[in-house]
PDB file of N, CA and C in Angstrom:
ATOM      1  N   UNK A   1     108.713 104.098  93.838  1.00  0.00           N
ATOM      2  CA  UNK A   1     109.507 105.320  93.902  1.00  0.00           C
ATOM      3  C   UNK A   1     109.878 105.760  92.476  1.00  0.00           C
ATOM      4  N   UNK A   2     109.533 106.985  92.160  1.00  0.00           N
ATOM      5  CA  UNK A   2     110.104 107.242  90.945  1.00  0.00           C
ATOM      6  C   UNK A   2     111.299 107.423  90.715  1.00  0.00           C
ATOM      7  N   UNK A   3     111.854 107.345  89.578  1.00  0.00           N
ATOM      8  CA  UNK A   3     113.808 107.452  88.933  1.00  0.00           C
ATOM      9  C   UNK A   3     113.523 109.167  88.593  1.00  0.00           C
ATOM     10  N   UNK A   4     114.188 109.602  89.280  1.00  0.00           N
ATOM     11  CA  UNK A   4     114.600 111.155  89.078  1.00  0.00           C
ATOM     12  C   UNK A   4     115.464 111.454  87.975  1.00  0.00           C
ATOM     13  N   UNK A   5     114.851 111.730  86.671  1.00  0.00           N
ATOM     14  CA  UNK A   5     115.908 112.156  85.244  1.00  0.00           C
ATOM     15  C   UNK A   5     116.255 113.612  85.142  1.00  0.00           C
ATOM     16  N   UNK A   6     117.318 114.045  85.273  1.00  0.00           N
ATOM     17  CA  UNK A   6     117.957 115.734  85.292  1.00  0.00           C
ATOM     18  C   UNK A   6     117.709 115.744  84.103  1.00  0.00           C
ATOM     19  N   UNK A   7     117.448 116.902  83.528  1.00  0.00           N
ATOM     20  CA  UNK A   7     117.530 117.724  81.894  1.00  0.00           C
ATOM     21  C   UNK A   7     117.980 119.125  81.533  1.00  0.00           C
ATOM     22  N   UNK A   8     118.373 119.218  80.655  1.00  0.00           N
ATOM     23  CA  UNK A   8     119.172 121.025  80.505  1.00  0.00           C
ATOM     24  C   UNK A   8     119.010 120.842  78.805  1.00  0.00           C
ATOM     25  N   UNK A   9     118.168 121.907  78.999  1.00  0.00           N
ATOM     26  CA  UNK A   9     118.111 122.557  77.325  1.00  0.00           C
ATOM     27  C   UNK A   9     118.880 124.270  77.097  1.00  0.00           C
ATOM     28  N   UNK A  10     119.898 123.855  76.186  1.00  0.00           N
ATOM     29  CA  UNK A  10     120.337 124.963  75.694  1.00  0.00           C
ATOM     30  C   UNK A  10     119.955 125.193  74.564  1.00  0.00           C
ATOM     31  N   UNK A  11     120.088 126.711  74.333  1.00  0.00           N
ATOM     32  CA  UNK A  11     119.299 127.228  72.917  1.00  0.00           C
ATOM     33  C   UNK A  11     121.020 127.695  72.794  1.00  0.00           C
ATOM     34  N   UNK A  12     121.231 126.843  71.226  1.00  0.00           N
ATOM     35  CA  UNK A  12     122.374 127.213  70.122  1.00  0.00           C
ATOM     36  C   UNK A  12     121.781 128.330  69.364  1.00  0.00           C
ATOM     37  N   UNK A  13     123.134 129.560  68.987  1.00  0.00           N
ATOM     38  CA  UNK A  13     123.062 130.558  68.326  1.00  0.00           C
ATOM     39  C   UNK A  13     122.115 130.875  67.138  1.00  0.00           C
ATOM     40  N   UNK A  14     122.099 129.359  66.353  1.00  0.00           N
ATOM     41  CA  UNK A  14     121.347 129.651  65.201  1.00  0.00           C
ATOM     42  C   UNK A  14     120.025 128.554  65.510  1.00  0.00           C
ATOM     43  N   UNK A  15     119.418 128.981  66.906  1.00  0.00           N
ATOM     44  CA  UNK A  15     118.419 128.607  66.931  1.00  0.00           C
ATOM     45  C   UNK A  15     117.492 127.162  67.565  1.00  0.00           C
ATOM     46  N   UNK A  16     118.848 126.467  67.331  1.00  0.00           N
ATOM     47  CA  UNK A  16     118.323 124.999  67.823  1.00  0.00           C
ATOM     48  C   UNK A  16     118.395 124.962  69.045  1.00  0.00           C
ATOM     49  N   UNK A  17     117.750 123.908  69.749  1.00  0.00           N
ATOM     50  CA  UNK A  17     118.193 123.277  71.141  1.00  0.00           C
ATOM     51  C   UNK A  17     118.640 122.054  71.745  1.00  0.00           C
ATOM     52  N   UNK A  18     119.598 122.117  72.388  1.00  0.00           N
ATOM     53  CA  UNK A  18     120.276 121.004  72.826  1.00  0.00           C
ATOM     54  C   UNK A  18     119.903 120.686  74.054  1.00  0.00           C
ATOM     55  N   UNK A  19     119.493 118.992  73.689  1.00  0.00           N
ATOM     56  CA  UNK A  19     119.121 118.825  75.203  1.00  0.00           C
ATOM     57  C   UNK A  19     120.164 117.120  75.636  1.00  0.00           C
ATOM     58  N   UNK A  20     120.078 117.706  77.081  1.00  0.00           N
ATOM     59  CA  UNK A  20     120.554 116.195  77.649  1.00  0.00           C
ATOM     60  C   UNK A  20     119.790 115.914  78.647  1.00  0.00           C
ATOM     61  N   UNK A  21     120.065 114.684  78.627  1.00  0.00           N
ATOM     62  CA  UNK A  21     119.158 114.329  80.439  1.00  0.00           C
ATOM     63  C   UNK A  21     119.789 112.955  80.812  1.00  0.00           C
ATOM     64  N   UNK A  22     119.798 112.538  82.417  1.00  0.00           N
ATOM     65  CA  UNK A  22     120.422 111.882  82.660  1.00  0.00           C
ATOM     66  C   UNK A  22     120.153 111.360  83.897  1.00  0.00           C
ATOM     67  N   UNK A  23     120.143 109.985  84.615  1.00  0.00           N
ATOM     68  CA  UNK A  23     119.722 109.555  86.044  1.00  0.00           C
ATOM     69  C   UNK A  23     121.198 110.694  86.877  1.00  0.00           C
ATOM     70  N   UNK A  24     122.582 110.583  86.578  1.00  0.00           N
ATOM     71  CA  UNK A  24     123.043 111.398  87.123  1.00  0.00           C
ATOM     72  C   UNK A  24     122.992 113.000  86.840  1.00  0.00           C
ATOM     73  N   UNK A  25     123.285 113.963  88.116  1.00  0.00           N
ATOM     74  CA  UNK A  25     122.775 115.332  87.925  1.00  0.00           C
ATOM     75  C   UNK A  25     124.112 115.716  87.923  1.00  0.00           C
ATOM     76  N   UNK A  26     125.186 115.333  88.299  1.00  0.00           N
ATOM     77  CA  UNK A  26     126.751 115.985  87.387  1.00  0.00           C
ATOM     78  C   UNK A  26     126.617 115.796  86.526  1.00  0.00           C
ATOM     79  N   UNK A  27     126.472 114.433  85.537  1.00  0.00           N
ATOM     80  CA  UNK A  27     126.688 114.167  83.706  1.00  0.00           C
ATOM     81  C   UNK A  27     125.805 115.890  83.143  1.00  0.00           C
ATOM     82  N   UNK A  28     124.742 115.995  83.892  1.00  0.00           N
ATOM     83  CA  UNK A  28     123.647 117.162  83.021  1.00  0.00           C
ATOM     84  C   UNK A  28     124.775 118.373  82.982  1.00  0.00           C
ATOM     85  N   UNK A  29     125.445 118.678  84.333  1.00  0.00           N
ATOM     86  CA  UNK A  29     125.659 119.546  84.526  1.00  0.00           C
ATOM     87  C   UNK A  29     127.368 119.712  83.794  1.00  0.00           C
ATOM     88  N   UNK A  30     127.941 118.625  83.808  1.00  0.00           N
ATOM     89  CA  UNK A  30     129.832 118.579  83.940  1.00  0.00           C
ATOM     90  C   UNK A  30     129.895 118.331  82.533  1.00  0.00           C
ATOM     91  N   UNK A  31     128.539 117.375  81.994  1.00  0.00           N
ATOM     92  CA  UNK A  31     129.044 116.417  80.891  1.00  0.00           C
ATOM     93  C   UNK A  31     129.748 114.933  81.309  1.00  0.00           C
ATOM     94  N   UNK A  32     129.695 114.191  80.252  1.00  0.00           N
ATOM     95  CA  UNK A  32     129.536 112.810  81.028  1.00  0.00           C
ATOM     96  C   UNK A  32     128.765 111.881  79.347  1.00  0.00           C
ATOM     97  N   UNK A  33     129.215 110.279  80.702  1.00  0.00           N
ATOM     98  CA  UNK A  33     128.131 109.201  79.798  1.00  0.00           C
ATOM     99  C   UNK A  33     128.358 108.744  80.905  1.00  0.00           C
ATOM    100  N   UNK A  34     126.810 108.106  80.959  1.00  0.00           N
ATOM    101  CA  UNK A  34     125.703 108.134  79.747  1.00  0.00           C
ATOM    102  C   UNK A  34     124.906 109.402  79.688  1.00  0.00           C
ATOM    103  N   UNK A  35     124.625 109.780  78.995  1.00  0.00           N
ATOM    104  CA  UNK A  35     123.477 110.742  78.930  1.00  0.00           C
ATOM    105  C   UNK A  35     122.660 110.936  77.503  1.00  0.00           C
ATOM    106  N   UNK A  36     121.588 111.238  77.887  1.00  0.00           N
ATOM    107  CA  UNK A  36     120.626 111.193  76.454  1.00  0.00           C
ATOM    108  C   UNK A  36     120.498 112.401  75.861  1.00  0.00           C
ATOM    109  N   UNK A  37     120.945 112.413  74.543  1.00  0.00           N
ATOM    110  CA  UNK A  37     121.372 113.937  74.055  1.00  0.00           C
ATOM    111  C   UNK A  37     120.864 113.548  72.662  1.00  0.00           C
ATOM    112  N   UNK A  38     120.240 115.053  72.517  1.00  0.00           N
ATOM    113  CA  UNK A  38     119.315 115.376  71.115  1.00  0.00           C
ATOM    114  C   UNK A  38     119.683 116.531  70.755  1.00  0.00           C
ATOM    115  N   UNK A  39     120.119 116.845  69.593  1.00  0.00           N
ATOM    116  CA  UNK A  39     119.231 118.137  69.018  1.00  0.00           C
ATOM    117  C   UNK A  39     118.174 118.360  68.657  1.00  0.00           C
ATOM    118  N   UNK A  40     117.375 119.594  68.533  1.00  0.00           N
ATOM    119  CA  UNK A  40     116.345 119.944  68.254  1.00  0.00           C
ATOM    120  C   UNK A  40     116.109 121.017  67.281  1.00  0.00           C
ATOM    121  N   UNK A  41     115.394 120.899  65.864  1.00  0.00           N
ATOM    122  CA  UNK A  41     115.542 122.196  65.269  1.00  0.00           C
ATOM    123  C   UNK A  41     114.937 123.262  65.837  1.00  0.00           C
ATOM    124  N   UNK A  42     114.992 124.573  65.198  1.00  0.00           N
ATOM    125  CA  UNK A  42     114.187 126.007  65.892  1.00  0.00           C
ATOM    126  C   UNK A  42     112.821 125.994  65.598  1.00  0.00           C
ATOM    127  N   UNK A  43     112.102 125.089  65.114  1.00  0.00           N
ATOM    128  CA  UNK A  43     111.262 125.295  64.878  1.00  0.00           C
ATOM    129  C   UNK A  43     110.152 124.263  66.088  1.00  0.00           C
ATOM    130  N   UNK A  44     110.773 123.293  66.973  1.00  0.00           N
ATOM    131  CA  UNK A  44     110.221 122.682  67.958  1.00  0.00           C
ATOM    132  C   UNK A  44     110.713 123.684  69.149  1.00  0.00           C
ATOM    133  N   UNK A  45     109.193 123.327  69.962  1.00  0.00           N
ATOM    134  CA  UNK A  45     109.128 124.331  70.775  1.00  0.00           C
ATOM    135  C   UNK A  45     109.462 123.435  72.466  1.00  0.00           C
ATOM    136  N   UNK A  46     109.451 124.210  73.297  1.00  0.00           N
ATOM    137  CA  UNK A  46     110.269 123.491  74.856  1.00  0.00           C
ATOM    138  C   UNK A  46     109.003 122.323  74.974  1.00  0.00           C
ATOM    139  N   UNK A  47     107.511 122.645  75.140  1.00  0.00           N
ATOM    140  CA  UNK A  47     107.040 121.692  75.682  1.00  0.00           C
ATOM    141  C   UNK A  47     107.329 120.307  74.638  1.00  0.00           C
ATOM    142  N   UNK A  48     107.300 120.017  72.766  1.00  0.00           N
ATOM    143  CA  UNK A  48     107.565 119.078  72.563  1.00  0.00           C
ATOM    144  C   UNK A  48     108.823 118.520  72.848  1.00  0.00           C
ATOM    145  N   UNK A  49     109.473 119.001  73.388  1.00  0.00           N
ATOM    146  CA  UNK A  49     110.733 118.840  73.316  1.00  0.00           C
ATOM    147  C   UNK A  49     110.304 117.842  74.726  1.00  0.00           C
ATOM    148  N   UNK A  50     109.806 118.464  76.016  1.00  0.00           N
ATOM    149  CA  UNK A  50     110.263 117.436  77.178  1.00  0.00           C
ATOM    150  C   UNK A  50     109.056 116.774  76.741  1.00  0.00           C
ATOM    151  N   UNK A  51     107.590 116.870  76.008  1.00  0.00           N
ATOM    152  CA  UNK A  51     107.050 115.616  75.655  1.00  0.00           C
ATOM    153  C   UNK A  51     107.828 114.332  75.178  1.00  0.00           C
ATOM    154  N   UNK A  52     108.815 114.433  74.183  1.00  0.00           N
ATOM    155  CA  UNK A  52     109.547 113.749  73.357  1.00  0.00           C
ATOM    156  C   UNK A  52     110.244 113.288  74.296  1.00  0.00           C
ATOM    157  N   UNK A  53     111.343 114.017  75.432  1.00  0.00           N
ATOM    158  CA  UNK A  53     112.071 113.428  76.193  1.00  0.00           C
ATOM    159  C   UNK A  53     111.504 112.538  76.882  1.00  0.00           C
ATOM    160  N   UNK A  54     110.492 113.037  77.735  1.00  0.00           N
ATOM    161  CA  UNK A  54     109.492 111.963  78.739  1.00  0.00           C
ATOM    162  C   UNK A  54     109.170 110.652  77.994  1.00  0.00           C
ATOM    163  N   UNK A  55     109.017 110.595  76.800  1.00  0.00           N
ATOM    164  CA  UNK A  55     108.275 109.478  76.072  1.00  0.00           C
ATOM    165  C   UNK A  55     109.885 108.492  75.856  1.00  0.00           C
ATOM    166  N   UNK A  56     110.956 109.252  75.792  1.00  0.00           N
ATOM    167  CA  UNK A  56     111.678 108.590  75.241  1.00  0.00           C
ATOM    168  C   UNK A  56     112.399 107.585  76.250  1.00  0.00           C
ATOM    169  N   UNK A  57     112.187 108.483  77.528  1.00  0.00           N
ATOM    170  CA  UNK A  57     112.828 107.918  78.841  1.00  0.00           C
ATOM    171  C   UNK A  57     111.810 106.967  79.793  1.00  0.00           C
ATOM    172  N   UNK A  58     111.074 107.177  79.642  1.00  0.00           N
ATOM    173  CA  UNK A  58     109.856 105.784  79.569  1.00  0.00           C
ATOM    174  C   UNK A  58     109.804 104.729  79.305  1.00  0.00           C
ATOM    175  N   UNK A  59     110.469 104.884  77.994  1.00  0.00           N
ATOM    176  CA  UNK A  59     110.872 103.442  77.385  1.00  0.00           C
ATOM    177  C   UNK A  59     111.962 102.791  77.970  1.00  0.00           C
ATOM    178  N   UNK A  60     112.670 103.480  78.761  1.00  0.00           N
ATOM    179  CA  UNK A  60     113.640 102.797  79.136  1.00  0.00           C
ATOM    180  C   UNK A  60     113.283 102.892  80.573  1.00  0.00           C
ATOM    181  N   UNK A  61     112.508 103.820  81.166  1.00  0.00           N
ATOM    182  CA  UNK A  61     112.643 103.765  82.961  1.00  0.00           C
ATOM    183  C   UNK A  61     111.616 103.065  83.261  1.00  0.00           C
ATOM    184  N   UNK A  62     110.427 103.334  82.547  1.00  0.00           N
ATOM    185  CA  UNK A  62     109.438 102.622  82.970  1.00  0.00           C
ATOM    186  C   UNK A  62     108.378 104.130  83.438  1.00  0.00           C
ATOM    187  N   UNK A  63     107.255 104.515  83.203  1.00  0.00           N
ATOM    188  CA  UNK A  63     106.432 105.439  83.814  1.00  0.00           C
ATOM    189  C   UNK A  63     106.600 106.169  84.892  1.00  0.00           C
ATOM    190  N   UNK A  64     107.066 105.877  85.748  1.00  0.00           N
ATOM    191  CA  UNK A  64     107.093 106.359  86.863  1.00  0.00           C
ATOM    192  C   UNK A  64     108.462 106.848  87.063  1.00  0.00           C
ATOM    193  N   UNK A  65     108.854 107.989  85.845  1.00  0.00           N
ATOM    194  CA  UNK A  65     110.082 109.347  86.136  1.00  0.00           C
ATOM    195  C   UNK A  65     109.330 110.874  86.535  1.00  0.00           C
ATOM    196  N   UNK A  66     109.997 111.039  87.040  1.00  0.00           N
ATOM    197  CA  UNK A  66     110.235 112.540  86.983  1.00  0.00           C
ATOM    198  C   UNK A  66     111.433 113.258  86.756  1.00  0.00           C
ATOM    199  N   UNK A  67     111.125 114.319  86.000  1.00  0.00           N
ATOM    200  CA  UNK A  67     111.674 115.138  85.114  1.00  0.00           C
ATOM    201  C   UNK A  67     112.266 116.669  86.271  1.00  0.00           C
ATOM    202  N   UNK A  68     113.748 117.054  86.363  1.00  0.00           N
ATOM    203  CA  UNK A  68     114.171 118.121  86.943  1.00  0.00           C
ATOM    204  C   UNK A  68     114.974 118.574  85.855  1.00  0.00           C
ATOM    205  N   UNK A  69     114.761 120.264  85.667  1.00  0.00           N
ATOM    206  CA  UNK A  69     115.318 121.000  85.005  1.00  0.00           C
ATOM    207  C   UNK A  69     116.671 121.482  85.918  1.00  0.00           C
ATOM    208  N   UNK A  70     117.527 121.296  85.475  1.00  0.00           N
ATOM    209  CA  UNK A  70     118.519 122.151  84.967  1.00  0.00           C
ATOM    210  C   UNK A  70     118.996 123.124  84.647  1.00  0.00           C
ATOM    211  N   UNK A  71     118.674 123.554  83.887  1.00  0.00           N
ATOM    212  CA  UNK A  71     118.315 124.270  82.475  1.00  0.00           C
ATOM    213  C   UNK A  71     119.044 125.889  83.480  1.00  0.00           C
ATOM    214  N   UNK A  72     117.457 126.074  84.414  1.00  0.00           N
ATOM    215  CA  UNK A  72     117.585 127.308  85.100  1.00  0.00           C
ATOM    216  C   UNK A  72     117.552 127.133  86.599  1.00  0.00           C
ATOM    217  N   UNK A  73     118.244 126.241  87.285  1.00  0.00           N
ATOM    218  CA  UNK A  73     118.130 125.904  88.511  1.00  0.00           C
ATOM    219  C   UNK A  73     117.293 124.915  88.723  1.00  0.00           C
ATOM    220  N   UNK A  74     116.862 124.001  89.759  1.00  0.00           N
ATOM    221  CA  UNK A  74     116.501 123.003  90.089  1.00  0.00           C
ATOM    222  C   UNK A  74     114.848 123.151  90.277  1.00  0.00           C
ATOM    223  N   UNK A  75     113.735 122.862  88.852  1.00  0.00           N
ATOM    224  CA  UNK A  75     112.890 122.967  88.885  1.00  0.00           C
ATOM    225  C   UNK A  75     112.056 121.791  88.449  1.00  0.00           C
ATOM    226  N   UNK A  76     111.095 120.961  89.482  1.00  0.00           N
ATOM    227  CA  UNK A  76     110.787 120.218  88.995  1.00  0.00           C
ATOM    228  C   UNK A  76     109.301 120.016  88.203  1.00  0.00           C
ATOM    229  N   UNK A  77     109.561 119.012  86.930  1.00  0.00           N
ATOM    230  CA  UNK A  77     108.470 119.728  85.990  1.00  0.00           C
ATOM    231  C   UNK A  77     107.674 117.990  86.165  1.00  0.00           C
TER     232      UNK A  77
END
């Protein structure tokens, strides 16, 4: 069975993006710990961004996650 990781990327004013992700889907949404939180400069674009996430949460879940956005309603990528 895969571990279901929530994620929400916001784009900050001057450009960057903030992302979190998290086995719980309140922490993504309320804020919270644990959750895995990055910035990102403006110059990385969305797909490296959940490449990077996926790779990063791997290491800790093991292959078999899937990834739900947030972001813009409940989309799974």
């Amino acid at each position: 069975m895969a571990t279901t990781i929530y994620y929400k990327l916001e784009r900050l004013p001057y450009g960057s993006v903030r992302r979190y992700a998290s086995t719980n889907k309140d922490i993504v949404q309320k804020g919270g710990y644990p959750v895995f939180f990055e910035i990102y400069g403006k110059e990385r674009s969305d797909s490296y961004i959940l490449a990077d996430t996926k790779n990063d949460l791997i290491q800790k879940y093991g292959q078999n996650i899937k990834l739900v956005d947030l972001s813009v309603g409940d989309k799974s990528r």
